[in-house]
PDB file of N, CA and C in Angstrom:
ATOM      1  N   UNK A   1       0.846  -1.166   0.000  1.00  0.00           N
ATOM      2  CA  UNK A   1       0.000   0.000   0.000  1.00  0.00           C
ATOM      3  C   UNK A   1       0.893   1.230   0.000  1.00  0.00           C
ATOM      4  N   UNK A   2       0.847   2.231  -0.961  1.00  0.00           N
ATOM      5  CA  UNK A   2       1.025   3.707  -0.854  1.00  0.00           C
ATOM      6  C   UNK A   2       0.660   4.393  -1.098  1.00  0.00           C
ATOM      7  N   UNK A   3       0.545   5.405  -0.306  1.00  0.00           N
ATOM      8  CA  UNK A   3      -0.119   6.690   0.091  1.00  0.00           C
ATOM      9  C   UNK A   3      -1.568   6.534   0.262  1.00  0.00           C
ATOM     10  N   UNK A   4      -1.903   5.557   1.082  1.00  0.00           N
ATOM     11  CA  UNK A   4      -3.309   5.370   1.230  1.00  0.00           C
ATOM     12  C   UNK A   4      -3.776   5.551   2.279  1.00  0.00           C
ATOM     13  N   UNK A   5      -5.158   6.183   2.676  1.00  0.00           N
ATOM     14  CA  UNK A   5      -5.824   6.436   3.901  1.00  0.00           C
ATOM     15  C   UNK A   5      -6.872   5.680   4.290  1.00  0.00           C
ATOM     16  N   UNK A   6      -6.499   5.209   5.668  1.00  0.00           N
ATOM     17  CA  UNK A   6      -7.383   4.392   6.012  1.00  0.00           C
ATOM     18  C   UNK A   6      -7.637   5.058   7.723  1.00  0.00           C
ATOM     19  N   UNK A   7      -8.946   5.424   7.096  1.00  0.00           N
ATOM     20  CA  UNK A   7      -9.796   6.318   8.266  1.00  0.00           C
ATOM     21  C   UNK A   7     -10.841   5.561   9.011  1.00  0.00           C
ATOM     22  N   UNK A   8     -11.252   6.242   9.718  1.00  0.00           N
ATOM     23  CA  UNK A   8     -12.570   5.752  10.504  1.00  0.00           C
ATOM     24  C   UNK A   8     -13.016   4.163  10.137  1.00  0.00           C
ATOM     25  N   UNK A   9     -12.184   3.749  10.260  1.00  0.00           N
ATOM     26  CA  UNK A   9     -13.046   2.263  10.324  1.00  0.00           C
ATOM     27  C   UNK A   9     -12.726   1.423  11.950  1.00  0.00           C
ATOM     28  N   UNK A  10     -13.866   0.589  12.017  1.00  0.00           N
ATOM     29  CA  UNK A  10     -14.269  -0.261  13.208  1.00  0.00           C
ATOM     30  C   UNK A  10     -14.244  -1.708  13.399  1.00  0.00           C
ATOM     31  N   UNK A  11     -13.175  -2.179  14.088  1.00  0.00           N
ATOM     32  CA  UNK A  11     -13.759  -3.680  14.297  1.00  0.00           C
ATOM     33  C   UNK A  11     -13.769  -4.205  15.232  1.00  0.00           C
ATOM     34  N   UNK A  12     -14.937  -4.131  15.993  1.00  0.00           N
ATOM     35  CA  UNK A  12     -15.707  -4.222  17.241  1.00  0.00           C
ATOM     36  C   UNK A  12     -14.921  -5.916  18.144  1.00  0.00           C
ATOM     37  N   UNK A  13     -14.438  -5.788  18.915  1.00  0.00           N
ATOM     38  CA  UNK A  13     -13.659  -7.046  19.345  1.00  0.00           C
ATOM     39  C   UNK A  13     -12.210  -7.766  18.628  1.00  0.00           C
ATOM     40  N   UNK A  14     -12.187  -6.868  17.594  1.00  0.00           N
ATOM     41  CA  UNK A  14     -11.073  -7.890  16.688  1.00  0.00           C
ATOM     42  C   UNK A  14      -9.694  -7.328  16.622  1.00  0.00           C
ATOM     43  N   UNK A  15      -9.092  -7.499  15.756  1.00  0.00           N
ATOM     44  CA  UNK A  15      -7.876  -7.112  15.779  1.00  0.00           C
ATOM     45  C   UNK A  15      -7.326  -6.354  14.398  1.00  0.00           C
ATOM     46  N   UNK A  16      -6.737  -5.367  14.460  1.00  0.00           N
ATOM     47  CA  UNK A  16      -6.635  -4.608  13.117  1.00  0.00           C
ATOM     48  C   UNK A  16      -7.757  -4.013  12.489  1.00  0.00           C
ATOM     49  N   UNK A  17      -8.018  -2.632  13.486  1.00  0.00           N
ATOM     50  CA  UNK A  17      -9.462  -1.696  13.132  1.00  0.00           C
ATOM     51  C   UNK A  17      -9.177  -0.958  11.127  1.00  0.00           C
ATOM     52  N   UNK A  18      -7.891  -0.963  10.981  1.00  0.00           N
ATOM     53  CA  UNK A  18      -7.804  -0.501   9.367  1.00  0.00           C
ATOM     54  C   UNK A  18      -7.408  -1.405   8.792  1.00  0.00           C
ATOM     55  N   UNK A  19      -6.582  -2.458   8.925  1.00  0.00           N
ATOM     56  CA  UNK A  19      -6.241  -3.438   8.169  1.00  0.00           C
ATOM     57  C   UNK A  19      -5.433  -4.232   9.078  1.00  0.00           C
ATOM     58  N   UNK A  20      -5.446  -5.976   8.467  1.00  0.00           N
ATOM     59  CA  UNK A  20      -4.919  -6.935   9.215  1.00  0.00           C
ATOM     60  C   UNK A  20      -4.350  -7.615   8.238  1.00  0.00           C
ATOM     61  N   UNK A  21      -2.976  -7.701   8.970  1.00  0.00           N
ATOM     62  CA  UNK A  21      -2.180  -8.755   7.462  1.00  0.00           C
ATOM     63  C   UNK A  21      -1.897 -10.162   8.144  1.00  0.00           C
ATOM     64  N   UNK A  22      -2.782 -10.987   7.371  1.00  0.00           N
ATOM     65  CA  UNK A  22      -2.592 -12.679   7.770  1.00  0.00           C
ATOM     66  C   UNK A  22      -1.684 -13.018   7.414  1.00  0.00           C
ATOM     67  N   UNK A  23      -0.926 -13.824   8.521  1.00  0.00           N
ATOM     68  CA  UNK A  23      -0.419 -14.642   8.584  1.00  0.00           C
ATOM     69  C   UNK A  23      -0.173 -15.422   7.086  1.00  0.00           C
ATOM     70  N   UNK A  24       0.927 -15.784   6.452  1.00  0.00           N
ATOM     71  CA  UNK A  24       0.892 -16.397   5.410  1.00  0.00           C
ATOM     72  C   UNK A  24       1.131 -15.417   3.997  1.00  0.00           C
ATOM     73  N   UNK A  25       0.610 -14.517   4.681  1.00  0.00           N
ATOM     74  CA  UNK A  25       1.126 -13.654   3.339  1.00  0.00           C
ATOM     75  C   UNK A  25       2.591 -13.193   3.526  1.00  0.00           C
ATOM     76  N   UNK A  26       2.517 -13.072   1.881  1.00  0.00           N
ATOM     77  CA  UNK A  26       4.235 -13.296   1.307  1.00  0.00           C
ATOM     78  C   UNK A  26       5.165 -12.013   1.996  1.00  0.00           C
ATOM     79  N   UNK A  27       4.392 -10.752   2.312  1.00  0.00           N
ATOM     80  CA  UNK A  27       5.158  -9.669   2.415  1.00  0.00           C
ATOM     81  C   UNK A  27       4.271  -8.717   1.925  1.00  0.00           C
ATOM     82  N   UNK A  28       4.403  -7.747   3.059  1.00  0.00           N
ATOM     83  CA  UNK A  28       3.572  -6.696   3.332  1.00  0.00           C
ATOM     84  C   UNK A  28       4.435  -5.495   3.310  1.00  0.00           C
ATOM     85  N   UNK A  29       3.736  -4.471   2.546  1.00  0.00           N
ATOM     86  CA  UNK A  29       4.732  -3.475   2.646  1.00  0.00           C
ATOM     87  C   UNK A  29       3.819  -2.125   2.428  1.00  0.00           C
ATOM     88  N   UNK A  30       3.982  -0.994   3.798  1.00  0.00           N
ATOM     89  CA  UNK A  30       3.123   0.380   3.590  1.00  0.00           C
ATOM     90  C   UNK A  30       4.052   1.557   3.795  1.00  0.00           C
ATOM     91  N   UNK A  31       3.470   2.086   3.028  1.00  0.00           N
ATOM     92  CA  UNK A  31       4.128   3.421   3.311  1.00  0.00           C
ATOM     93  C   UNK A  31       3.737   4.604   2.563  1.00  0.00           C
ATOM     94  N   UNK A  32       4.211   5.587   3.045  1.00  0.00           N
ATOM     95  CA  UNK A  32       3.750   7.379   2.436  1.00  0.00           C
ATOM     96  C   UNK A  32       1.521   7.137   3.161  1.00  0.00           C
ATOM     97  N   UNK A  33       1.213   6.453   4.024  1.00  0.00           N
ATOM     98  CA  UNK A  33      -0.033   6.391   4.365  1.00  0.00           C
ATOM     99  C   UNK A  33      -0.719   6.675   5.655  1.00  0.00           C
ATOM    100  N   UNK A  34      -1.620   6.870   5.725  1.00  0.00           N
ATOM    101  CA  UNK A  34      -2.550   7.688   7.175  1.00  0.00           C
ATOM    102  C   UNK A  34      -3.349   6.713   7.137  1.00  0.00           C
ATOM    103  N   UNK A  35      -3.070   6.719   8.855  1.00  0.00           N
ATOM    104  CA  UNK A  35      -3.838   5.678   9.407  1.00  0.00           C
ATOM    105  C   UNK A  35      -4.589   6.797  10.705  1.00  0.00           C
ATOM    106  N   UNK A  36      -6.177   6.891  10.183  1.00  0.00           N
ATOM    107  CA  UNK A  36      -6.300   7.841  11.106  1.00  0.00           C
ATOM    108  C   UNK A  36      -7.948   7.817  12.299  1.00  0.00           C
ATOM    109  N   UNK A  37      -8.124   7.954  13.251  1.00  0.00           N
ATOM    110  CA  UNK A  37      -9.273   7.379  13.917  1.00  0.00           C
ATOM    111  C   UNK A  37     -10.060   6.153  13.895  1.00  0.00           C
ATOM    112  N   UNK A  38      -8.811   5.302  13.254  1.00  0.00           N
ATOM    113  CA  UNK A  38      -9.621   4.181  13.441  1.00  0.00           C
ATOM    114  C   UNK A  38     -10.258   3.173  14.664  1.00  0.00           C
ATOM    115  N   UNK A  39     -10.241   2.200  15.249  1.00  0.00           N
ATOM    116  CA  UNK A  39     -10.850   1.396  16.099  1.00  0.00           C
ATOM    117  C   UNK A  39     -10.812  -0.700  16.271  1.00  0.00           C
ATOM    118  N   UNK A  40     -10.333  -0.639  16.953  1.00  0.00           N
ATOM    119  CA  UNK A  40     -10.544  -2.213  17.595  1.00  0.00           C
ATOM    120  C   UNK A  40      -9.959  -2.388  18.476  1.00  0.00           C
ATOM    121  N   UNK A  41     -10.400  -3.662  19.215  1.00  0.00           N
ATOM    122  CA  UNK A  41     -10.047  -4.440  20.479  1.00  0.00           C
ATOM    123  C   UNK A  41      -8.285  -4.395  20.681  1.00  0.00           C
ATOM    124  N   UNK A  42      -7.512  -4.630  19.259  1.00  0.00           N
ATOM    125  CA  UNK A  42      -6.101  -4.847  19.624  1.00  0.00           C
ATOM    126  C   UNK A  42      -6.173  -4.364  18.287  1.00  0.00           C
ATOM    127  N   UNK A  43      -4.782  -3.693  18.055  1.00  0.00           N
ATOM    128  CA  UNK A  43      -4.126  -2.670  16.819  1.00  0.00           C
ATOM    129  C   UNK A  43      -5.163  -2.140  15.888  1.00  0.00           C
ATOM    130  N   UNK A  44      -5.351  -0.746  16.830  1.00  0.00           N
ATOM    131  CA  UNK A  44      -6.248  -0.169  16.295  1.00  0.00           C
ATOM    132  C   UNK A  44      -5.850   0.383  14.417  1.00  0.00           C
ATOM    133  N   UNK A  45      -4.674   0.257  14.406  1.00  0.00           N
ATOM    134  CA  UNK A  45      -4.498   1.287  12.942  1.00  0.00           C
ATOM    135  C   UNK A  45      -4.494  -0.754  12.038  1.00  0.00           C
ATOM    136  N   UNK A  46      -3.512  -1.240  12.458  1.00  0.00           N
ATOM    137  CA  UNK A  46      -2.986  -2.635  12.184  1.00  0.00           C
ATOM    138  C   UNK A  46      -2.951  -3.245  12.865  1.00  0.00           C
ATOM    139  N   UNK A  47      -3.428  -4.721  12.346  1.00  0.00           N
ATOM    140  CA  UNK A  47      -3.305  -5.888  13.280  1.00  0.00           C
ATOM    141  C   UNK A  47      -2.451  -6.711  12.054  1.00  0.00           C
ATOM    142  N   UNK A  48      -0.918  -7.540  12.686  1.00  0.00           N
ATOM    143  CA  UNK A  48      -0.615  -8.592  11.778  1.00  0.00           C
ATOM    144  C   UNK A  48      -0.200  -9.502  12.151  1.00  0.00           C
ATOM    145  N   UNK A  49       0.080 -10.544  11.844  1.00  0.00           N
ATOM    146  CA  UNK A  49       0.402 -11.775  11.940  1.00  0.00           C
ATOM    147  C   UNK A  49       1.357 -12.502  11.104  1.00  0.00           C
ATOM    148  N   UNK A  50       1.874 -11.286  10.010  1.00  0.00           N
ATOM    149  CA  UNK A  50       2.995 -11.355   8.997  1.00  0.00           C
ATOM    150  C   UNK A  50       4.133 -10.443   8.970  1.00  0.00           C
ATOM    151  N   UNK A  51       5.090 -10.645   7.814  1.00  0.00           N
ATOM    152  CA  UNK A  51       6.022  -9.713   7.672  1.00  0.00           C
ATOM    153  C   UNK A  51       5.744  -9.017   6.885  1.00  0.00           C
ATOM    154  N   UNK A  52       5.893  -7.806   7.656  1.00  0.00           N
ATOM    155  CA  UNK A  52       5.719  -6.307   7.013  1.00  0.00           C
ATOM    156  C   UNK A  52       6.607  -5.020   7.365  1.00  0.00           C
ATOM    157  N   UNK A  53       6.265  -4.200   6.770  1.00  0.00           N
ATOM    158  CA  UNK A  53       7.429  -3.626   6.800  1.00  0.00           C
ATOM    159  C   UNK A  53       6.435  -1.833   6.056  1.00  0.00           C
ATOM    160  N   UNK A  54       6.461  -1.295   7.305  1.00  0.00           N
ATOM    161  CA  UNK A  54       5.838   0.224   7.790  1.00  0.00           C
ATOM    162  C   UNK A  54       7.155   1.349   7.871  1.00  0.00           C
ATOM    163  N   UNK A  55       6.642   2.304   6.685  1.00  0.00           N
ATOM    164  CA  UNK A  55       7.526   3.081   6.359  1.00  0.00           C
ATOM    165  C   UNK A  55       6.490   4.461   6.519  1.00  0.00           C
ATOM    166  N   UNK A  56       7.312   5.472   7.148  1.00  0.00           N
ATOM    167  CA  UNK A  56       6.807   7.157   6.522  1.00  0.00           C
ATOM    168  C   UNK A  56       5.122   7.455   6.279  1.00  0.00           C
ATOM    169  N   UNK A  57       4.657   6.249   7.524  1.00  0.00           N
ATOM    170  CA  UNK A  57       3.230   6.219   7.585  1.00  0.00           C
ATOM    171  C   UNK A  57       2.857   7.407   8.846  1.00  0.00           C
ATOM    172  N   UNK A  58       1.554   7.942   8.987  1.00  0.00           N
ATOM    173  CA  UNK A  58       1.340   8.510  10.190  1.00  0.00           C
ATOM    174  C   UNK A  58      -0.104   7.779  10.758  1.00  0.00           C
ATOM    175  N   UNK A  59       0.309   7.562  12.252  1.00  0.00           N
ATOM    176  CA  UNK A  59      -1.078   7.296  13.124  1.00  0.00           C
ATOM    177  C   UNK A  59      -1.115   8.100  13.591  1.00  0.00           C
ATOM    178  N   UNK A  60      -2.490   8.203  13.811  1.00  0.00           N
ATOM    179  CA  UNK A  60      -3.096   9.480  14.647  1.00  0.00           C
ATOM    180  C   UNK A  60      -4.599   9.302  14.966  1.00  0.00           C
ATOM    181  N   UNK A  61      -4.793   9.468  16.348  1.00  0.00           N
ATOM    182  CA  UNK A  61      -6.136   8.927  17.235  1.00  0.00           C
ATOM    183  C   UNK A  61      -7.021   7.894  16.959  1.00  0.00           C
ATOM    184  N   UNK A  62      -5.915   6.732  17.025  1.00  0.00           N
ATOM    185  CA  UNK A  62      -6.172   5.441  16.987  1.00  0.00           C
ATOM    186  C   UNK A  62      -6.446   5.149  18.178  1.00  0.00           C
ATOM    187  N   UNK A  63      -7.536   4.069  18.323  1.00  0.00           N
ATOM    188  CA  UNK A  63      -8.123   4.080  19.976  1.00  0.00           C
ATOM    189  C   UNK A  63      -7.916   2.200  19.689  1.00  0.00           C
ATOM    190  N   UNK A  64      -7.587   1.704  20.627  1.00  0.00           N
ATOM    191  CA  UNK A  64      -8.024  -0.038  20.803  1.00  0.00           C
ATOM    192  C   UNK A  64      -8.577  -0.410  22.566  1.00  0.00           C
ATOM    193  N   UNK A  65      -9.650  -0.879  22.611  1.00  0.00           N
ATOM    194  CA  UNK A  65     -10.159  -0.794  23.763  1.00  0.00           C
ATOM    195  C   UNK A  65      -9.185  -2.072  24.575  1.00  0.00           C
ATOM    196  N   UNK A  66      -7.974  -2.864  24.085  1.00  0.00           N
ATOM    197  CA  UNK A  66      -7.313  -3.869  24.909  1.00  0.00           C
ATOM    198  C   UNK A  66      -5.799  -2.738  24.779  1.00  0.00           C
ATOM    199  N   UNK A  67      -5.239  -3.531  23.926  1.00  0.00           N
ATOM    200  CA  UNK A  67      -3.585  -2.602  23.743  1.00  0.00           C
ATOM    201  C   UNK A  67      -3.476  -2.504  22.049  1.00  0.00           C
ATOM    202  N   UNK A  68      -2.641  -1.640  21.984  1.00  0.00           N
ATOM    203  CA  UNK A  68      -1.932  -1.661  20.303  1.00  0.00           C
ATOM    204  C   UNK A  68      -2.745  -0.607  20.006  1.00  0.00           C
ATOM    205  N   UNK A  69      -3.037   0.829  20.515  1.00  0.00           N
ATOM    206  CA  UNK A  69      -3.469   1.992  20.269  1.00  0.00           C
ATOM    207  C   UNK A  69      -3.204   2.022  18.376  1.00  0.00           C
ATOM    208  N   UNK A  70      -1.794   1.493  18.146  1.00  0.00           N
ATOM    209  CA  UNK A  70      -1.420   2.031  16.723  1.00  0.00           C
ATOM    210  C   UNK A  70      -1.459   0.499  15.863  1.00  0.00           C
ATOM    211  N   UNK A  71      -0.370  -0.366  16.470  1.00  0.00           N
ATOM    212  CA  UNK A  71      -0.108  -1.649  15.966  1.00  0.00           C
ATOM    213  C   UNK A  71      -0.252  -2.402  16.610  1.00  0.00           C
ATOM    214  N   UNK A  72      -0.712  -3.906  16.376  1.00  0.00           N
ATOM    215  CA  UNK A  72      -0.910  -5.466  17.345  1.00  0.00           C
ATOM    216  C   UNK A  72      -0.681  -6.569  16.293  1.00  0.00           C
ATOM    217  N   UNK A  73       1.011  -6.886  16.666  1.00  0.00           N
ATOM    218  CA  UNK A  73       1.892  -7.845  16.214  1.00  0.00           C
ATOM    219  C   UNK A  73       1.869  -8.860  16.961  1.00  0.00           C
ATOM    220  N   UNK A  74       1.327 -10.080  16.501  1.00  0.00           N
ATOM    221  CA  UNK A  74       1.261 -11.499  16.796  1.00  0.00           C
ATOM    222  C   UNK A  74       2.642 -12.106  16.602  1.00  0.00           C
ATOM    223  N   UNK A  75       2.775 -12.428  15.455  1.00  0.00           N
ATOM    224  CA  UNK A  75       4.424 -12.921  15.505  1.00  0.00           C
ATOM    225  C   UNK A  75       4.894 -12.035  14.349  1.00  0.00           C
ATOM    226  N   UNK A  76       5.611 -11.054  14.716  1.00  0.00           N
ATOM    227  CA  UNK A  76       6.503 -10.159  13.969  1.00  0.00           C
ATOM    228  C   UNK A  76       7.484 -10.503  13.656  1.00  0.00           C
ATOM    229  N   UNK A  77       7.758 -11.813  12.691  1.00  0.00           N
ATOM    230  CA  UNK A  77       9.491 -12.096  12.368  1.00  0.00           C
ATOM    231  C   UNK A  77       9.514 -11.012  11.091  1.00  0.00           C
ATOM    232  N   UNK A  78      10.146 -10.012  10.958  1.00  0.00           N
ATOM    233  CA  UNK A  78      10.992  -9.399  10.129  1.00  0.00           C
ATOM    234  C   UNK A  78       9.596  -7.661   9.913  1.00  0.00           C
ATOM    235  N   UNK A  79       9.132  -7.649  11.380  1.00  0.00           N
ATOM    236  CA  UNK A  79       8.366  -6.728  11.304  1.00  0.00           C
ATOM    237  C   UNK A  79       9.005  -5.471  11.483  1.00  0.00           C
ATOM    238  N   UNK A  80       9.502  -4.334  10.319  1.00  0.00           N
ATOM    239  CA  UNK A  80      10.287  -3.346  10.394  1.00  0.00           C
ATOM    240  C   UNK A  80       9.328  -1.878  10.550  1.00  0.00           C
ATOM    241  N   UNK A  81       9.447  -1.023  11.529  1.00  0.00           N
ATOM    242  CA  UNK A  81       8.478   0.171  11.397  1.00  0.00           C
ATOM    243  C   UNK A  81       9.716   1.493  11.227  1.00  0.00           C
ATOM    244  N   UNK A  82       9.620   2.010  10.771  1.00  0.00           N
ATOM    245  CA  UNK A  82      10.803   3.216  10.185  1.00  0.00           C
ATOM    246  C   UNK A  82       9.938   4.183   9.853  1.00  0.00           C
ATOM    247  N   UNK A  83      10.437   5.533  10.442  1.00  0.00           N
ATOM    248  CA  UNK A  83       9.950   7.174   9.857  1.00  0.00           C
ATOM    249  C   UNK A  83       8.495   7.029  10.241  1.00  0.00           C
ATOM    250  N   UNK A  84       7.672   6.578  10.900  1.00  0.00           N
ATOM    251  CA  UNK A  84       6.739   7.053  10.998  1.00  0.00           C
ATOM    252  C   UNK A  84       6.271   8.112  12.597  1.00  0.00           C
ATOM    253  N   UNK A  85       5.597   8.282  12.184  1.00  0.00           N
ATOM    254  CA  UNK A  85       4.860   9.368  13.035  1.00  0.00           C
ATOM    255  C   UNK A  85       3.426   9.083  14.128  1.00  0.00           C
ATOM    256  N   UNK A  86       3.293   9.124  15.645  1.00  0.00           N
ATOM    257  CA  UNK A  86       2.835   8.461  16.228  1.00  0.00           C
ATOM    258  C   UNK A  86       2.046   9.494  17.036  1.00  0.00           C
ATOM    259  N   UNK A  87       1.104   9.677  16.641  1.00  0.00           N
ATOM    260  CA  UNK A  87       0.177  11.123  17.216  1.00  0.00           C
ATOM    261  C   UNK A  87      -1.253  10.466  18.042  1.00  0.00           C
ATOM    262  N   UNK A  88      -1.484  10.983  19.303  1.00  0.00           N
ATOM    263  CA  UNK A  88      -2.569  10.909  20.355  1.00  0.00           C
ATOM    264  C   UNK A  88      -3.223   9.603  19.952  1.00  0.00           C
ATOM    265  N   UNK A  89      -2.389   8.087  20.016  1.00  0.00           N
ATOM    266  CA  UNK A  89      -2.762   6.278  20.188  1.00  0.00           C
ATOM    267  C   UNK A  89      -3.063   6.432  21.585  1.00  0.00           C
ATOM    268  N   UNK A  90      -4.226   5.615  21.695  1.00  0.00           N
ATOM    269  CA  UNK A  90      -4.568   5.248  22.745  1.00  0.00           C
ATOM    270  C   UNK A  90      -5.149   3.602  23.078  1.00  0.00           C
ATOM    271  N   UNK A  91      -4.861   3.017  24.274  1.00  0.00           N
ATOM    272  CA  UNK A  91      -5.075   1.654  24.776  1.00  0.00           C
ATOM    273  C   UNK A  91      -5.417   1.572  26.026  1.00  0.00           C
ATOM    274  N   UNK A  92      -6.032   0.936  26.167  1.00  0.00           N
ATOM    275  CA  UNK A  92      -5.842   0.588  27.640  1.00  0.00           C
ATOM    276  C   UNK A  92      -4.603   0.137  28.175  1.00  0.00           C
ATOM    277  N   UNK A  93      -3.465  -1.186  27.401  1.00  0.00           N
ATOM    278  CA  UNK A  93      -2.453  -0.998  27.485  1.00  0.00           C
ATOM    279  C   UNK A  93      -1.800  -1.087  26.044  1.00  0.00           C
ATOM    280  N   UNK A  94      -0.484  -0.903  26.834  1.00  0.00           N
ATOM    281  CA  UNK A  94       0.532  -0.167  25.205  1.00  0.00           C
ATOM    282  C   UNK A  94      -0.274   0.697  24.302  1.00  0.00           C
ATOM    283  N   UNK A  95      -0.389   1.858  24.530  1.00  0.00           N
ATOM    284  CA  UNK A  95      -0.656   3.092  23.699  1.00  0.00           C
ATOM    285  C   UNK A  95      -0.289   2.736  22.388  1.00  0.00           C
ATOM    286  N   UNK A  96       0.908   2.793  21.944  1.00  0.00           N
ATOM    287  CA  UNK A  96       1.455   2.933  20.542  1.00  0.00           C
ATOM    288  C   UNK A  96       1.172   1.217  19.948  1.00  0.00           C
ATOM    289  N   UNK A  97       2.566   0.529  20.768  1.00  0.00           N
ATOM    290  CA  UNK A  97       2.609  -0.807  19.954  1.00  0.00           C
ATOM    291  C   UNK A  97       2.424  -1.717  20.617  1.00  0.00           C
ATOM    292  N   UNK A  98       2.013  -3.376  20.449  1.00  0.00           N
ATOM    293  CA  UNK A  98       1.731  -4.128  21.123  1.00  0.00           C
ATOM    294  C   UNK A  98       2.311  -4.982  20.431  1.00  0.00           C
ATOM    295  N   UNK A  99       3.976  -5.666  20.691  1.00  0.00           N
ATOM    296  CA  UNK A  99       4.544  -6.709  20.373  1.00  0.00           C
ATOM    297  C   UNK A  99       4.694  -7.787  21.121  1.00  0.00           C
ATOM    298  N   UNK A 100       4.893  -9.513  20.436  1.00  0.00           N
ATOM    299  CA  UNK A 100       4.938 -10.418  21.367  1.00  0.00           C
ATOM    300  C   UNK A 100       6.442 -10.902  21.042  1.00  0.00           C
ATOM    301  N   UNK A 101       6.978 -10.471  20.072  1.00  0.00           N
ATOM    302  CA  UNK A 101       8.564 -10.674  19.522  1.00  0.00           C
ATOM    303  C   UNK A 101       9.708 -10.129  19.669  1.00  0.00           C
ATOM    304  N   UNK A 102      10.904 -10.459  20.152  1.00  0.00           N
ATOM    305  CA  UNK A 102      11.715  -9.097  19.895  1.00  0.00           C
ATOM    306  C   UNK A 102      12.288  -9.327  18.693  1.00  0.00           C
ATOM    307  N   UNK A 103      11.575  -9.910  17.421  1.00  0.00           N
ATOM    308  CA  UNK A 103      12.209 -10.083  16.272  1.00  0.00           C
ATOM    309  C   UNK A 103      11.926  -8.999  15.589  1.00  0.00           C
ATOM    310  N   UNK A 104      11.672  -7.458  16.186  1.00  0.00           N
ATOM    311  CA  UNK A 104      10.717  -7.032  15.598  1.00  0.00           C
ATOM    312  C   UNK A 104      11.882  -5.316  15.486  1.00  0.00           C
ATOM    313  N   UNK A 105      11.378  -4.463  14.594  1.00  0.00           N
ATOM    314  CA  UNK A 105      12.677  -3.535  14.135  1.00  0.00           C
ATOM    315  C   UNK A 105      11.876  -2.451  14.702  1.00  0.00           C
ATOM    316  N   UNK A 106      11.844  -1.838  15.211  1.00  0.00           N
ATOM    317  CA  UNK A 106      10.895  -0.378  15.655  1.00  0.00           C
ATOM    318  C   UNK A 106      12.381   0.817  15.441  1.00  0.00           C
ATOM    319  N   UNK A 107      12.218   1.648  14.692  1.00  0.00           N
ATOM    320  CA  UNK A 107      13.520   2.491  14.279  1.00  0.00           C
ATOM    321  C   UNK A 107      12.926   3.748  14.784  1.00  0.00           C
ATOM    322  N   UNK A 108      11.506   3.655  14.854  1.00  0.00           N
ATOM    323  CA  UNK A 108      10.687   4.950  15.480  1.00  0.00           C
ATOM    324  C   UNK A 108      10.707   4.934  16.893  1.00  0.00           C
ATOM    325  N   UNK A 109      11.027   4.328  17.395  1.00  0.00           N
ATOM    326  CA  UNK A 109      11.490   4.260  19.096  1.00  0.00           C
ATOM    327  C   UNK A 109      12.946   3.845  19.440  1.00  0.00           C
ATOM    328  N   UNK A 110      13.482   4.414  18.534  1.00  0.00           N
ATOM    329  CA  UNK A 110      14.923   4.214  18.952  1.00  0.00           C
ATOM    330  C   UNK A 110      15.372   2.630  19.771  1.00  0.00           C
ATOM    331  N   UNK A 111      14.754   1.811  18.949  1.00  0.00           N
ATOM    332  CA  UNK A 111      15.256   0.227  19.106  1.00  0.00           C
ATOM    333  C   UNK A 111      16.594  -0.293  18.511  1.00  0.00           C
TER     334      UNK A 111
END
């Protein structure tokens, strides 16, 4: 995906309120895109379960009523987030990101 906006969307209990990348897929790759008020239980902007790789994206008032205000990474082997921009995520826990890996590259938090 580039330069795409994915706004206001909802998914009531689930995971990945704008988009969810399953497991199994070959390689995921976003960037130059707004991820903005979206909504769910866990990673409100993204939920994945694959390798992907988040570039020069912006979140902003992403809400998840569990954790992963922005992102909710299941198994992140080769999950890279770089240049993006992380504006008013909210969770109950982990605001921004919700990882279960440390296979995982966060360059936006100085990892």
């Amino acid at each position: 995906f580039i330069n795409t906006d994915f706004r206001h969307n909802v998914f009531n209990g689930g995971i990945g309120g704008g988009i969810y990348i399953e497991n199994g897929a070959k390689y995921s790759s976003i960037s130059l895109s707004n991820f903005i008020g979206n909504e769910a239980s866990s990673g409100a902007a993204i939920g994945s379960s694959a390798s992907s790789f988040v570039y020069s994206s912006t979140f902003d008032s992403n809400t998840a009523s569990k954790d992963g205000g922005s992102v909710s990474a299941s198994q992140c082997d080769y999950l890279t987030s770089s240049q993006n921009s992380y504006i008013s995520n909210s969770a109950k826990s982990q605001p921004s990101m919700d990882v279960c890996e440390e296979s995982c590259t966060f360059e936006d938090f100085g990892c």
